[in-house]
C-alpha atoms as a PDB file:
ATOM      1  CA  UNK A   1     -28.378 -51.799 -12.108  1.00  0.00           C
ATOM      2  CA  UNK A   2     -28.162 -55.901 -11.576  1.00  0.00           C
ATOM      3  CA  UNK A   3     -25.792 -57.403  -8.899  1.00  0.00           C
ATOM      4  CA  UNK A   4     -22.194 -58.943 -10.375  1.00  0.00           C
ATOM      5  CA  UNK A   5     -22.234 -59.864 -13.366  1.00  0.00           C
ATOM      6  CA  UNK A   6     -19.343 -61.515 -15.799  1.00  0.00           C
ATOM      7  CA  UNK A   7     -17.486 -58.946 -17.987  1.00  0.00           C
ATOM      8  CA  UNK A   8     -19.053 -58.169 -20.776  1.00  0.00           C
ATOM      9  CA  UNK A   9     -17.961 -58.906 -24.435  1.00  0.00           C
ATOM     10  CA  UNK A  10     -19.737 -55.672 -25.787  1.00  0.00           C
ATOM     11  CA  UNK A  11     -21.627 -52.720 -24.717  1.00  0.00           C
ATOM     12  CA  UNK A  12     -24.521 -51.487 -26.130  1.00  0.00           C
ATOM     13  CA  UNK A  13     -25.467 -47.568 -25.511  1.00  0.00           C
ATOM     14  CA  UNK A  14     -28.826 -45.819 -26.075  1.00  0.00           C
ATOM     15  CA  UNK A  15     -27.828 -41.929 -25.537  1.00  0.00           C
ATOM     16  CA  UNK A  16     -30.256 -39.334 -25.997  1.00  0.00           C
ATOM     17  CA  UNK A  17     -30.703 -35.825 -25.135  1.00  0.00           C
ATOM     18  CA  UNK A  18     -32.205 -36.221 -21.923  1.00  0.00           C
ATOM     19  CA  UNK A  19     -30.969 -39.958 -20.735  1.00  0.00           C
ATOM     20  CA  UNK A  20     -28.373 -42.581 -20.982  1.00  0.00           C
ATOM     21  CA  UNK A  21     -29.214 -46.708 -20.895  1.00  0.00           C
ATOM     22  CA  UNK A  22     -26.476 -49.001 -21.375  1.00  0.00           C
ATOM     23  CA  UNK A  23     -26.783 -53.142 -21.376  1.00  0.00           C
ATOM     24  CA  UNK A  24     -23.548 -55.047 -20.681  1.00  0.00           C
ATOM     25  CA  UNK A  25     -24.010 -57.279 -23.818  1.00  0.00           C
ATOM     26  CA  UNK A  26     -22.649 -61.138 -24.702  1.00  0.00           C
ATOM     27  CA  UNK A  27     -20.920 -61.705 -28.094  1.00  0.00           C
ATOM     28  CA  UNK A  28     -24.523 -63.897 -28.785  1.00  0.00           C
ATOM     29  CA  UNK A  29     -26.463 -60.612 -28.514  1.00  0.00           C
ATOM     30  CA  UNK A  30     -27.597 -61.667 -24.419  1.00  0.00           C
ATOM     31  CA  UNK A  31     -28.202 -59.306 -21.939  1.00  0.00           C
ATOM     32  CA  UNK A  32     -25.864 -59.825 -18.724  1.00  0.00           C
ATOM     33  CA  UNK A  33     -26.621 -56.453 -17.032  1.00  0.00           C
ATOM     34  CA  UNK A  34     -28.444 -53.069 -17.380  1.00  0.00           C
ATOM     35  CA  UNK A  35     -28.713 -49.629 -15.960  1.00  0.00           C
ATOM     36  CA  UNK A  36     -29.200 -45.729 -16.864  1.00  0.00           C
ATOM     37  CA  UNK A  37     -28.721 -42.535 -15.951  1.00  0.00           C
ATOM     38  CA  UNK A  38     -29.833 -39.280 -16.798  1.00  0.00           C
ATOM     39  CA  UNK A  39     -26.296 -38.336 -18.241  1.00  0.00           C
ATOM     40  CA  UNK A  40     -28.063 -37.365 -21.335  1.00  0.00           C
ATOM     41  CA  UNK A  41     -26.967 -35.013 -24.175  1.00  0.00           C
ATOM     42  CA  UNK A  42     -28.356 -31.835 -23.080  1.00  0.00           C
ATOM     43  CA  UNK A  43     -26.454 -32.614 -19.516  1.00  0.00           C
ATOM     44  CA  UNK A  44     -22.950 -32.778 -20.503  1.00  0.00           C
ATOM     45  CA  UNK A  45     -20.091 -31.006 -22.236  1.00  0.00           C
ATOM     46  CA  UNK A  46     -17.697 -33.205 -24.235  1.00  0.00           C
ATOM     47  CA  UNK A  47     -15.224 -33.859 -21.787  1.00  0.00           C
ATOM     48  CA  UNK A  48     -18.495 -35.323 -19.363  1.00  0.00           C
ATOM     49  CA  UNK A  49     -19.216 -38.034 -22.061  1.00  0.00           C
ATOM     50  CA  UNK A  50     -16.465 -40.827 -21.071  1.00  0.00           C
ATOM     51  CA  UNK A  51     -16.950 -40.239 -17.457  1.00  0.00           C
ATOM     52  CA  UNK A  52     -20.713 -40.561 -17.749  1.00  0.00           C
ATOM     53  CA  UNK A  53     -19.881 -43.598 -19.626  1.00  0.00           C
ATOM     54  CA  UNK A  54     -17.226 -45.535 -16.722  1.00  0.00           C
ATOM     55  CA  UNK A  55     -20.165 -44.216 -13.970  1.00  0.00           C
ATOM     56  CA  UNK A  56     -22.715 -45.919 -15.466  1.00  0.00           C
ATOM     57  CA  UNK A  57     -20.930 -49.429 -16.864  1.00  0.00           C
ATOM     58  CA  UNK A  58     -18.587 -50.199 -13.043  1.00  0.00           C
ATOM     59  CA  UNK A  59     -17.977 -53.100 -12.852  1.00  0.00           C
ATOM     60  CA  UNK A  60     -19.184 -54.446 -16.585  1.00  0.00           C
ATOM     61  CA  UNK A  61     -15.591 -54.795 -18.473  1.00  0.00           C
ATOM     62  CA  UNK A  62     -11.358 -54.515 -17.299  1.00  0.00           C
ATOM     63  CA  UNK A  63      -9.053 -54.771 -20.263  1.00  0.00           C
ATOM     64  CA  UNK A  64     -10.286 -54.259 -23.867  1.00  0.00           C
ATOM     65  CA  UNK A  65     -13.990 -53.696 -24.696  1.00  0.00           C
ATOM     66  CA  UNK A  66     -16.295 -52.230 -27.549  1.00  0.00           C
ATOM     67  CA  UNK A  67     -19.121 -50.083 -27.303  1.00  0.00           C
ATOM     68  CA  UNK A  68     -21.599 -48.995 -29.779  1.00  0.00           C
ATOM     69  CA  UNK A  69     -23.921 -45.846 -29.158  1.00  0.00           C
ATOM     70  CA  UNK A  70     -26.657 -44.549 -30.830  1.00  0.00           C
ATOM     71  CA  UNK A  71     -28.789 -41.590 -31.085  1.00  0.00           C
ATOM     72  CA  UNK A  72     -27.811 -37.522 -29.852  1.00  0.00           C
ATOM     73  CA  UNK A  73     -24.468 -38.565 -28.624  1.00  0.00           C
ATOM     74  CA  UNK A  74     -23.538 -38.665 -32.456  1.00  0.00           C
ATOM     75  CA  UNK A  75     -25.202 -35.346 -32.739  1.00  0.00           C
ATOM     76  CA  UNK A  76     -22.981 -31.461 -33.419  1.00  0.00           C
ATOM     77  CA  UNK A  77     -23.596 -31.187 -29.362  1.00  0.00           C
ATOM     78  CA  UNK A  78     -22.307 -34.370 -28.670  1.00  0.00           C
ATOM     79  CA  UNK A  79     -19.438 -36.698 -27.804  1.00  0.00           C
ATOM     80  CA  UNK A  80     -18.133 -36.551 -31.306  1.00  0.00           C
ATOM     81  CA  UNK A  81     -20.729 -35.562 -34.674  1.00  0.00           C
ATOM     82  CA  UNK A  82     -21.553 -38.742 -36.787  1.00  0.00           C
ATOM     83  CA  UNK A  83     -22.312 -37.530 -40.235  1.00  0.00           C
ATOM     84  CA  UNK A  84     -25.941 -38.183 -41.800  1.00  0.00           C
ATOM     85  CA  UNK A  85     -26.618 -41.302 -44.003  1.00  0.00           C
ATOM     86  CA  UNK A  86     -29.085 -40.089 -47.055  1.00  0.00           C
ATOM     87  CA  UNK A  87     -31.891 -40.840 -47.563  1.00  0.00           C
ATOM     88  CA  UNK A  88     -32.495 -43.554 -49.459  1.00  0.00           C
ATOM     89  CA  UNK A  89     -30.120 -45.538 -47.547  1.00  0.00           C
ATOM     90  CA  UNK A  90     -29.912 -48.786 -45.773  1.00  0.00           C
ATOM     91  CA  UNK A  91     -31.888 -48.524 -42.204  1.00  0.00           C
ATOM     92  CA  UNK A  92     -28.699 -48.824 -40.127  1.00  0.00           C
ATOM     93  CA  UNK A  93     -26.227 -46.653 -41.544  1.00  0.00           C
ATOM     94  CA  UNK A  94     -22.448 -47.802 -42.878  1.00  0.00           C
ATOM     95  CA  UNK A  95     -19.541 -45.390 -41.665  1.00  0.00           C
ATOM     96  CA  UNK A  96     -19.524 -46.042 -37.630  1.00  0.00           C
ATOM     97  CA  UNK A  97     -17.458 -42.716 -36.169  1.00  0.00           C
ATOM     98  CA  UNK A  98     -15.116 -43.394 -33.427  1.00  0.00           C
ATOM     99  CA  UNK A  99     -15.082 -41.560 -30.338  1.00  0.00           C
ATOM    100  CA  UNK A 100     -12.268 -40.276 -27.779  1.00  0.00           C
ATOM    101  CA  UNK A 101     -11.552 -41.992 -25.107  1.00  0.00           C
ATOM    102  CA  UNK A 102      -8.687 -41.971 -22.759  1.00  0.00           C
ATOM    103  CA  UNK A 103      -9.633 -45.466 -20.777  1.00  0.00           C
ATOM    104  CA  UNK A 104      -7.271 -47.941 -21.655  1.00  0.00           C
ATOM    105  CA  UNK A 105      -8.988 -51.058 -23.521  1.00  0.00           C
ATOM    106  CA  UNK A 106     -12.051 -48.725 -24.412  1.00  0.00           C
ATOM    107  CA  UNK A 107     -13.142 -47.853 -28.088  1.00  0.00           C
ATOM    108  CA  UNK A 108     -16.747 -46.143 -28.534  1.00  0.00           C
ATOM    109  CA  UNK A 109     -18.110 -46.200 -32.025  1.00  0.00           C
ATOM    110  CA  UNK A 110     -21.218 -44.228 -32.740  1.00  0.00           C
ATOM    111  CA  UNK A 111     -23.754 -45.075 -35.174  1.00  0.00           C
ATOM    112  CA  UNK A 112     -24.807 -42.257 -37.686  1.00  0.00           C
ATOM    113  CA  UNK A 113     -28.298 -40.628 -38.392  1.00  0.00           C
ATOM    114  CA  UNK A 114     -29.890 -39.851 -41.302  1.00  0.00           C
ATOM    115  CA  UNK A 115     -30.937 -37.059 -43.277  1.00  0.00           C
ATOM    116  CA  UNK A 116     -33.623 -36.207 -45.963  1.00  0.00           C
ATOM    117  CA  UNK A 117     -32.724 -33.436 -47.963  1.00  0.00           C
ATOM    118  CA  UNK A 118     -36.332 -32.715 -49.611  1.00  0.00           C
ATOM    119  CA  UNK A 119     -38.500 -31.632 -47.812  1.00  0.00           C
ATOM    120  CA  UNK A 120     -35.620 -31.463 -44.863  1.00  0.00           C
ATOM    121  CA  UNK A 121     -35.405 -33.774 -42.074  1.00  0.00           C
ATOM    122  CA  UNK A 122     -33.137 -35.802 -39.747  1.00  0.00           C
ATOM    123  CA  UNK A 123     -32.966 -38.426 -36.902  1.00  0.00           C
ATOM    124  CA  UNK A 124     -31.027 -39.689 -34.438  1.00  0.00           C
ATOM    125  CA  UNK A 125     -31.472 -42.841 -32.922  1.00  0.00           C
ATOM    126  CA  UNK A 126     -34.690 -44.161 -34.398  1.00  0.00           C
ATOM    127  CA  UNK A 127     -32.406 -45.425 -37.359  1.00  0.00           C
ATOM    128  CA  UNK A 128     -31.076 -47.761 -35.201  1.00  0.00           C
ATOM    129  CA  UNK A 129     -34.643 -48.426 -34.057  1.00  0.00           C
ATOM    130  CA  UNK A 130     -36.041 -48.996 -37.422  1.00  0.00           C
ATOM    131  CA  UNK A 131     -32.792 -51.686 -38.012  1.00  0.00           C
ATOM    132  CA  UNK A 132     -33.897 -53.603 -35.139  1.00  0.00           C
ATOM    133  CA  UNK A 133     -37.413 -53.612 -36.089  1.00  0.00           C
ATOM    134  CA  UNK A 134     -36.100 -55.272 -39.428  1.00  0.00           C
ATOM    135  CA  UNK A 135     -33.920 -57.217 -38.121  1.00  0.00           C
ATOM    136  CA  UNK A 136     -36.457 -58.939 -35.551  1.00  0.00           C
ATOM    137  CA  UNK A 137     -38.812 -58.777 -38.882  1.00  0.00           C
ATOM    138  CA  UNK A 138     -37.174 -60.107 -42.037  1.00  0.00           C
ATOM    139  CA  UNK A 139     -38.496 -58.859 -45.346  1.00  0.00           C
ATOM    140  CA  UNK A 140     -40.943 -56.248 -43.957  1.00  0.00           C
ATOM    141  CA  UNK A 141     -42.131 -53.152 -46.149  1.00  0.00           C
ATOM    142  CA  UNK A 142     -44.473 -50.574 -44.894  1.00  0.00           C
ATOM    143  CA  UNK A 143     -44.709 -47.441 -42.844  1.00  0.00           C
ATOM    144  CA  UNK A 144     -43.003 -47.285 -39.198  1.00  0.00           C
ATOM    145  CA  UNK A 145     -44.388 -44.757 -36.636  1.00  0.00           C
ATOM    146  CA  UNK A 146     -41.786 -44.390 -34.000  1.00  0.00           C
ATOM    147  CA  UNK A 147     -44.299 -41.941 -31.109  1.00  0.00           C
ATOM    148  CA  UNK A 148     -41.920 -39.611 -28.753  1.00  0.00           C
ATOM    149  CA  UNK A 149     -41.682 -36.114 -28.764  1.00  0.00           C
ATOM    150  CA  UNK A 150     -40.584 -35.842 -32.017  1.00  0.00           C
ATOM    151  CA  UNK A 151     -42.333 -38.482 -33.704  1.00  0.00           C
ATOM    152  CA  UNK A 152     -41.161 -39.663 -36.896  1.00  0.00           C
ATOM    153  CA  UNK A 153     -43.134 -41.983 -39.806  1.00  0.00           C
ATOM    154  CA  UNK A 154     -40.301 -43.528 -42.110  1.00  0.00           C
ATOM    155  CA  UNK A 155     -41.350 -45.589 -44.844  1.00  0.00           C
ATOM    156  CA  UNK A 156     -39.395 -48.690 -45.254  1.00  0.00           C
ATOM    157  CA  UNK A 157     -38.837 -51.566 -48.518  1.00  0.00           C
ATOM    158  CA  UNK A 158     -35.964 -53.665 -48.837  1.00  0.00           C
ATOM    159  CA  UNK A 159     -34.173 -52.584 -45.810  1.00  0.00           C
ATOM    160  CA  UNK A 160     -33.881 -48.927 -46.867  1.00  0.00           C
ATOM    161  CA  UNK A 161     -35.156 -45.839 -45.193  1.00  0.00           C
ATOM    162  CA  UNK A 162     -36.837 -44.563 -48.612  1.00  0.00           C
ATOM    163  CA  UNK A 163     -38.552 -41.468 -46.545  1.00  0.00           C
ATOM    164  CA  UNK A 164     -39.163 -39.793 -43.592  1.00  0.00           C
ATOM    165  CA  UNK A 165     -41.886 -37.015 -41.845  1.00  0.00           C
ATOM    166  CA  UNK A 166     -41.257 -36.144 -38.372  1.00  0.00           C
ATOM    167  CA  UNK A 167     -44.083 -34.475 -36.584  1.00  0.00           C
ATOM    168  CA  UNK A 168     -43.333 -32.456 -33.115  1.00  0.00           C
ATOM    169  CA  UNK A 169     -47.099 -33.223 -31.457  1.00  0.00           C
ATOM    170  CA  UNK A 170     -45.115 -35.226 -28.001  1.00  0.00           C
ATOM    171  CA  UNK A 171     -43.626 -31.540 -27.575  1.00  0.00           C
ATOM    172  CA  UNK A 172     -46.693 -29.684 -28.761  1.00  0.00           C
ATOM    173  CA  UNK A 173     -48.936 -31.599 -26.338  1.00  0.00           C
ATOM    174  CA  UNK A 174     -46.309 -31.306 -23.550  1.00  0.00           C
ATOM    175  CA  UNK A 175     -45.836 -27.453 -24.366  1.00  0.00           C
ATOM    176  CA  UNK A 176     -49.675 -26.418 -24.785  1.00  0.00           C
ATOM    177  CA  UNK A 177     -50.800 -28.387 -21.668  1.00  0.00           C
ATOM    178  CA  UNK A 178     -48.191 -26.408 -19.255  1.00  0.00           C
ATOM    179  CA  UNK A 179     -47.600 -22.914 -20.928  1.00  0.00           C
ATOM    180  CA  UNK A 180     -50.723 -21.795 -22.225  1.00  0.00           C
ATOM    181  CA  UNK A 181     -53.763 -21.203 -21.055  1.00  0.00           C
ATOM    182  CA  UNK A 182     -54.771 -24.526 -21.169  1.00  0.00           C
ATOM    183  CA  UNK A 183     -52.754 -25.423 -18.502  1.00  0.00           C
ATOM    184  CA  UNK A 184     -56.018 -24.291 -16.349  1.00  0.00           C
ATOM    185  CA  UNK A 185     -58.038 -26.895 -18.153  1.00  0.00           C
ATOM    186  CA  UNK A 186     -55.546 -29.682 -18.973  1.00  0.00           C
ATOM    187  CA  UNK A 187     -54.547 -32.429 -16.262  1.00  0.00           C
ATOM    188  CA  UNK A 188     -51.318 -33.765 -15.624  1.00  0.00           C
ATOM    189  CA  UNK A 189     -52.149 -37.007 -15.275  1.00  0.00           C
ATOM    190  CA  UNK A 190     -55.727 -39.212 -15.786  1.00  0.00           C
ATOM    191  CA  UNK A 191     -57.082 -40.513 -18.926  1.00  0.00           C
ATOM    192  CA  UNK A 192     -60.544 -40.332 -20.593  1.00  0.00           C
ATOM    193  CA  UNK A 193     -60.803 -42.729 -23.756  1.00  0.00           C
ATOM    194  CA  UNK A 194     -64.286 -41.389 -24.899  1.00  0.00           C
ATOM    195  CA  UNK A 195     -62.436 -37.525 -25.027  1.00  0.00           C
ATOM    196  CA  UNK A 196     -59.791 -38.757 -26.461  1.00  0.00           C
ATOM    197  CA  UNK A 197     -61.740 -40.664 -29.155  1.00  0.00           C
ATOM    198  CA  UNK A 198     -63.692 -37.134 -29.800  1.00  0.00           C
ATOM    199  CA  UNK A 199     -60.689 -35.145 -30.075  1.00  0.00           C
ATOM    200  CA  UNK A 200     -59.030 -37.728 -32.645  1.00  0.00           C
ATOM    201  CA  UNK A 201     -61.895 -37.507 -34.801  1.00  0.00           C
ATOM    202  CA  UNK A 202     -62.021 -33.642 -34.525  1.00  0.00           C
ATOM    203  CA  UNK A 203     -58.456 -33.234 -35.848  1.00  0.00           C
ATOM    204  CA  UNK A 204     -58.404 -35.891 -38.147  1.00  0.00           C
ATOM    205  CA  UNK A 205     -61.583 -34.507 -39.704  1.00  0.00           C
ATOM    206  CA  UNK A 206     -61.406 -30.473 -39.704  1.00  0.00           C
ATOM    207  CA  UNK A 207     -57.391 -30.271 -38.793  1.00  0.00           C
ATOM    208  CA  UNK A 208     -57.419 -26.832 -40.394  1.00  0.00           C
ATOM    209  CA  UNK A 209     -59.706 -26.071 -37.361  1.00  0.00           C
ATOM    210  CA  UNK A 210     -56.928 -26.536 -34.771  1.00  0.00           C
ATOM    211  CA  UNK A 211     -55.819 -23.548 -33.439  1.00  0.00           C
ATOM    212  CA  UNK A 212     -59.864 -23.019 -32.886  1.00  0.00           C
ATOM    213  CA  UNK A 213     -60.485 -26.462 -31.162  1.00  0.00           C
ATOM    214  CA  UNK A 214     -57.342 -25.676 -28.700  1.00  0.00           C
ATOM    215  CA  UNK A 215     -59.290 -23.108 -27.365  1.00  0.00           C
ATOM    216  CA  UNK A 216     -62.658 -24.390 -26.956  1.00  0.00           C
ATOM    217  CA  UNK A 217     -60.791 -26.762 -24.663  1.00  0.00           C
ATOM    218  CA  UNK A 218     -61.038 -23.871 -22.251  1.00  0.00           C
ATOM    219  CA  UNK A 219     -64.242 -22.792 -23.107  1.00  0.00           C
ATOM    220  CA  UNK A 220     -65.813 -26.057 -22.354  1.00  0.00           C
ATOM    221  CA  UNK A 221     -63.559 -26.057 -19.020  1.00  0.00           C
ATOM    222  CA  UNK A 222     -65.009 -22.710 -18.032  1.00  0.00           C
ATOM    223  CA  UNK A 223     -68.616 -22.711 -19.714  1.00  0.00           C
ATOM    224  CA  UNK A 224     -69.543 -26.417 -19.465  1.00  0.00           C
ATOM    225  CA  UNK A 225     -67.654 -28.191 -16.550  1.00  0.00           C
ATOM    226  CA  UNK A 226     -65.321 -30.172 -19.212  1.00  0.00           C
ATOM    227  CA  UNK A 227     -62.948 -31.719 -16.204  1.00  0.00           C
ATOM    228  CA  UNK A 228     -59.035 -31.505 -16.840  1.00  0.00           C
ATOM    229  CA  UNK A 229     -58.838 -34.899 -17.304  1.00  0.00           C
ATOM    230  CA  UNK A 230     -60.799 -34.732 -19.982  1.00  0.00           C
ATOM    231  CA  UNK A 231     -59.212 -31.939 -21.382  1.00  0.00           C
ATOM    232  CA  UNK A 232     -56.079 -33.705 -21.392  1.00  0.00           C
ATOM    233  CA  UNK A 233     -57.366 -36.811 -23.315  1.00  0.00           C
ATOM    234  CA  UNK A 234     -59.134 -34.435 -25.843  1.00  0.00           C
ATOM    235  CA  UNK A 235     -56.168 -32.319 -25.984  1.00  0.00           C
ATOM    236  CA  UNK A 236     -54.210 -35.742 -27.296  1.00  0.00           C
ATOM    237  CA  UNK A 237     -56.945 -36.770 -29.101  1.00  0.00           C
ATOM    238  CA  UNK A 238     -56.867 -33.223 -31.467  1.00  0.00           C
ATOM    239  CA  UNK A 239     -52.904 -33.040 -31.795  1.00  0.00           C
ATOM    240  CA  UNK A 240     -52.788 -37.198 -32.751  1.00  0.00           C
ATOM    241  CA  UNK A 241     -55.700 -36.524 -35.270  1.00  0.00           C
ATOM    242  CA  UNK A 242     -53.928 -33.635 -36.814  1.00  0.00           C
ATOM    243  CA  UNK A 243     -50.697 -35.712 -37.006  1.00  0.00           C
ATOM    244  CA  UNK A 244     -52.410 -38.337 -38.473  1.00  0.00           C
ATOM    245  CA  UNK A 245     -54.070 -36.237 -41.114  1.00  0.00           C
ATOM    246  CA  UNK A 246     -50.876 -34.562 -41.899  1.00  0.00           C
ATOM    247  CA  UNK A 247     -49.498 -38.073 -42.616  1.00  0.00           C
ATOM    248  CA  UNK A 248     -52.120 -40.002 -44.483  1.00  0.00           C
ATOM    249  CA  UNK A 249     -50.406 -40.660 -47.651  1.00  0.00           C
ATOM    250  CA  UNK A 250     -47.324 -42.042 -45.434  1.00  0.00           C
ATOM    251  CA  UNK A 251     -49.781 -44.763 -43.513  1.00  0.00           C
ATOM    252  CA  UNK A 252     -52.985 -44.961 -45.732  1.00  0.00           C
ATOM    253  CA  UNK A 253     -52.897 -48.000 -47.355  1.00  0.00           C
ATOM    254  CA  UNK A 254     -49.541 -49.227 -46.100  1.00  0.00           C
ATOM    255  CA  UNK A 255     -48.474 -52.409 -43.727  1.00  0.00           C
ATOM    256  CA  UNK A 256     -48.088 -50.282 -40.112  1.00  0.00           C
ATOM    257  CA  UNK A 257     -45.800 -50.859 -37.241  1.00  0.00           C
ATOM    258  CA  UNK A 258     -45.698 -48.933 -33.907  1.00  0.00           C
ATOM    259  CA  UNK A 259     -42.248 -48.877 -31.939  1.00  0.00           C
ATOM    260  CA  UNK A 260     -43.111 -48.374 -28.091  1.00  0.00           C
ATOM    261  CA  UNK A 261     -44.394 -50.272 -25.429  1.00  0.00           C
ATOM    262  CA  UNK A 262     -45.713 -47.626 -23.153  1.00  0.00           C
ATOM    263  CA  UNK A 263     -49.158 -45.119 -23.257  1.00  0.00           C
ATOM    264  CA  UNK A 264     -48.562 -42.824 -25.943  1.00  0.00           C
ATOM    265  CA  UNK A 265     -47.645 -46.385 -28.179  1.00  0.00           C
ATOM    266  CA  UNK A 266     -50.950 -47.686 -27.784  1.00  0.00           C
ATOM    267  CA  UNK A 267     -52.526 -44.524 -28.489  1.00  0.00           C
ATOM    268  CA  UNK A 268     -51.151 -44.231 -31.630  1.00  0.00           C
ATOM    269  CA  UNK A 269     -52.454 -47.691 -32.499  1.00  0.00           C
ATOM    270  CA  UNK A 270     -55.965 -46.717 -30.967  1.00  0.00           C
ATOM    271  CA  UNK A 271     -55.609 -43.782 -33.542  1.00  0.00           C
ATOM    272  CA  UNK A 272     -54.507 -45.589 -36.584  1.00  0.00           C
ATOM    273  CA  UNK A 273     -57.522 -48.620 -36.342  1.00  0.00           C
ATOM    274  CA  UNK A 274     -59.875 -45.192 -35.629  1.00  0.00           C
ATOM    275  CA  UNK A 275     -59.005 -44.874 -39.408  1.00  0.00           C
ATOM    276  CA  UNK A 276     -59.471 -48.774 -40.313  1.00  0.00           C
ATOM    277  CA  UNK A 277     -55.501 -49.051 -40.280  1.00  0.00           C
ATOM    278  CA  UNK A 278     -54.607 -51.647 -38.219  1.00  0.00           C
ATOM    279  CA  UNK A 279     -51.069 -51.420 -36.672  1.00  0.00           C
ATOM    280  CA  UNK A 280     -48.547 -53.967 -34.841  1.00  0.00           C
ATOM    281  CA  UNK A 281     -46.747 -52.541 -31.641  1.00  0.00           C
ATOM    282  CA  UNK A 282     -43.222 -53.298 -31.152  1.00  0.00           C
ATOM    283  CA  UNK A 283     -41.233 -53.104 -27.886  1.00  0.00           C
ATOM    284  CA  UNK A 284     -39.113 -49.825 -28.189  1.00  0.00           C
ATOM    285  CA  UNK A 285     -36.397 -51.314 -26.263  1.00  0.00           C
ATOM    286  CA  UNK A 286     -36.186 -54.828 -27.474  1.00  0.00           C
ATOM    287  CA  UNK A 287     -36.043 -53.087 -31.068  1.00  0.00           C
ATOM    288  CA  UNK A 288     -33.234 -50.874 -29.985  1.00  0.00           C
ATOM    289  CA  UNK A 289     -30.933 -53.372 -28.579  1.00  0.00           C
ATOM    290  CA  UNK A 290     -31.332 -55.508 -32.037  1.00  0.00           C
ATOM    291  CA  UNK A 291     -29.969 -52.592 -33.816  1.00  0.00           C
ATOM    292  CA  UNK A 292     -27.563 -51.867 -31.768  1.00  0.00           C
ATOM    293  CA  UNK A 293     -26.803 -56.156 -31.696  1.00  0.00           C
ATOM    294  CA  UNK A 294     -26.981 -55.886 -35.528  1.00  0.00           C
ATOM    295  CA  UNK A 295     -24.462 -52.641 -35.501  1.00  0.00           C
ATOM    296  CA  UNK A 296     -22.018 -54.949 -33.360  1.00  0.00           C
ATOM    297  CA  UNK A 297     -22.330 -57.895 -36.093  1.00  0.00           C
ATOM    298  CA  UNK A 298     -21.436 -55.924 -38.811  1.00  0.00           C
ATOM    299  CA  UNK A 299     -18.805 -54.406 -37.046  1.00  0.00           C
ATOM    300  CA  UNK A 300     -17.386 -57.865 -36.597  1.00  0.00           C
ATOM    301  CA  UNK A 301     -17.832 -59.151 -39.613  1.00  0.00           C
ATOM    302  CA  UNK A 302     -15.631 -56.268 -41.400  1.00  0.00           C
ATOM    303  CA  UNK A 303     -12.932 -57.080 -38.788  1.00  0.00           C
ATOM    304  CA  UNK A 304     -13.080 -60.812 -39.130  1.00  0.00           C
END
């Protein structure tokens, strides 16, 4: 967290299942102060969310302030359920829910996810994601591919979410490489970009074969001296190829965006120009604090 700071005219709140960040916010959409915690969803019972919430923002506001959350704190498990937007539907969400607090001076409004009701999906979060990206990118259609554990690929035209496919390879990779068998053969940590490049090409290509390719993993391990390291690039390289075949007719052809600044980000770009689709990468953060900005500015404007 930064030193002193003036008070803040707005809060913004990124609250997932796992952490909290929060950015003491200007009425000009300027950053005065930031910090997190790992207060996240999965952590707290409803009565936790508002002290969670004072721990991490001392010092930030006194007297009246807003703040506007997004992602799993709007979820059935969370501070208070923010009903799905459908899809199609504008890529930040009307219909803002409104938290309990007990603070004096302290309202909470939570933006809502959104649902796809055929074939079935949701998010949390990566709506207000996608309305940054927008936002910080005027008039741009194409396909977004927002990496994480769950990753999703929303396909976007005139500021509407028309569709969605999430894919669960960040958990699949995470839950393979520590749980199975592979966990013999599979590093924690270390990269190999020429393993990863094979294993891309093997999923993309034969992704039926996948269940089969996992396992020569330890084969080549055990038979062949395949190091871990490599095992673990490979290993990302299969489940990202598989992903990507799975989602062709989201990205073939389309105008392509990343959201994410870190590893797995880049990877997915690596991936994508694998396949002659070239990709932009957007900062994951800077994208979510123009949604949130944009969720304030609305908000505004209705009570002007």
């Amino acid at each position: 967290m930064q030193g002193a700071i003036a008070r803040a005219d707005w809060i913004a709140l990124d609250w997932g299942t796992t952490h909290l960040r929060g950015w003491a916010m200007t009425a000009d959409g300027q950053v005065l102060a930031h910090n997190s915690s790992e207060h996240g969803m999965g952590r707290l019972t409803r009565a936790g969310y508002e002290p969670a919430l004072l721990d991490l923002t001392q010092g930030w506001f006194s007297g009246k302030v807003i703040a506007i959350a997004c992602g799993m704190v709007g979820s059935r498990q969370g501070w208070i359920e923010a009903p799905y937007a459908s899809t199609p539907c504008m890529a930040l969400p009307t219909g803002l829910v409104t938290a309990p607090t007990s603070t004096h001076g302290l309202t909470v409004h939570v933006i809502p996810g959104i649902k796809q009701d055929k074939p079935a999906d949701v998010m949390r979060g990566e709506e207000t994601q996608i309305a940054g990206f927008l936002a910080l990118n005027p008039g741009w259609d194409g396909v977004l591919c927002l990496p994480g554990t769950h990753t999703k690929w929303a396909q976007v035209s005139a500021g509407e979410v028309v569709s969605f496919q999430t894919c669960m390879t960040g958990e699949l990779f995470s839950v393979i490489g520590t749980q199975t068998v592979l966990r013999h053969s599979v590093s924690a940590d270390g990269w190999d970009d020429d393993a990863f490049a094979q294993g891309l090409a093997d999923g993309f290509e034969r992704p039926e074969r996948l269940t089969a390719r996992l396992f020569s993993l330890r084969a080549e391990h055990l038979l062949h001296g395949q190091d871990a390291v490599a095992g673990r690039a490979r290993l990302s390289g299969l489940l990202i190829g598989v992903e990507l075949a799975a989602t062709r007719a989201y990205w073939l052809g389309s105008q392509i965006a990343v959201i994410g600044a870190g590893k797995v980000a880049s990877l997915y770009v690596t991936a994508l120009a694998a396949q002659s689709a070239p990709a932009m990468q957007a900062d994951g953060t800077a994208v979510t604090l123009a949604g949130l900005t944009a969720a304030w500015r609305r908000l505004q404007g209705a009570s002007a």
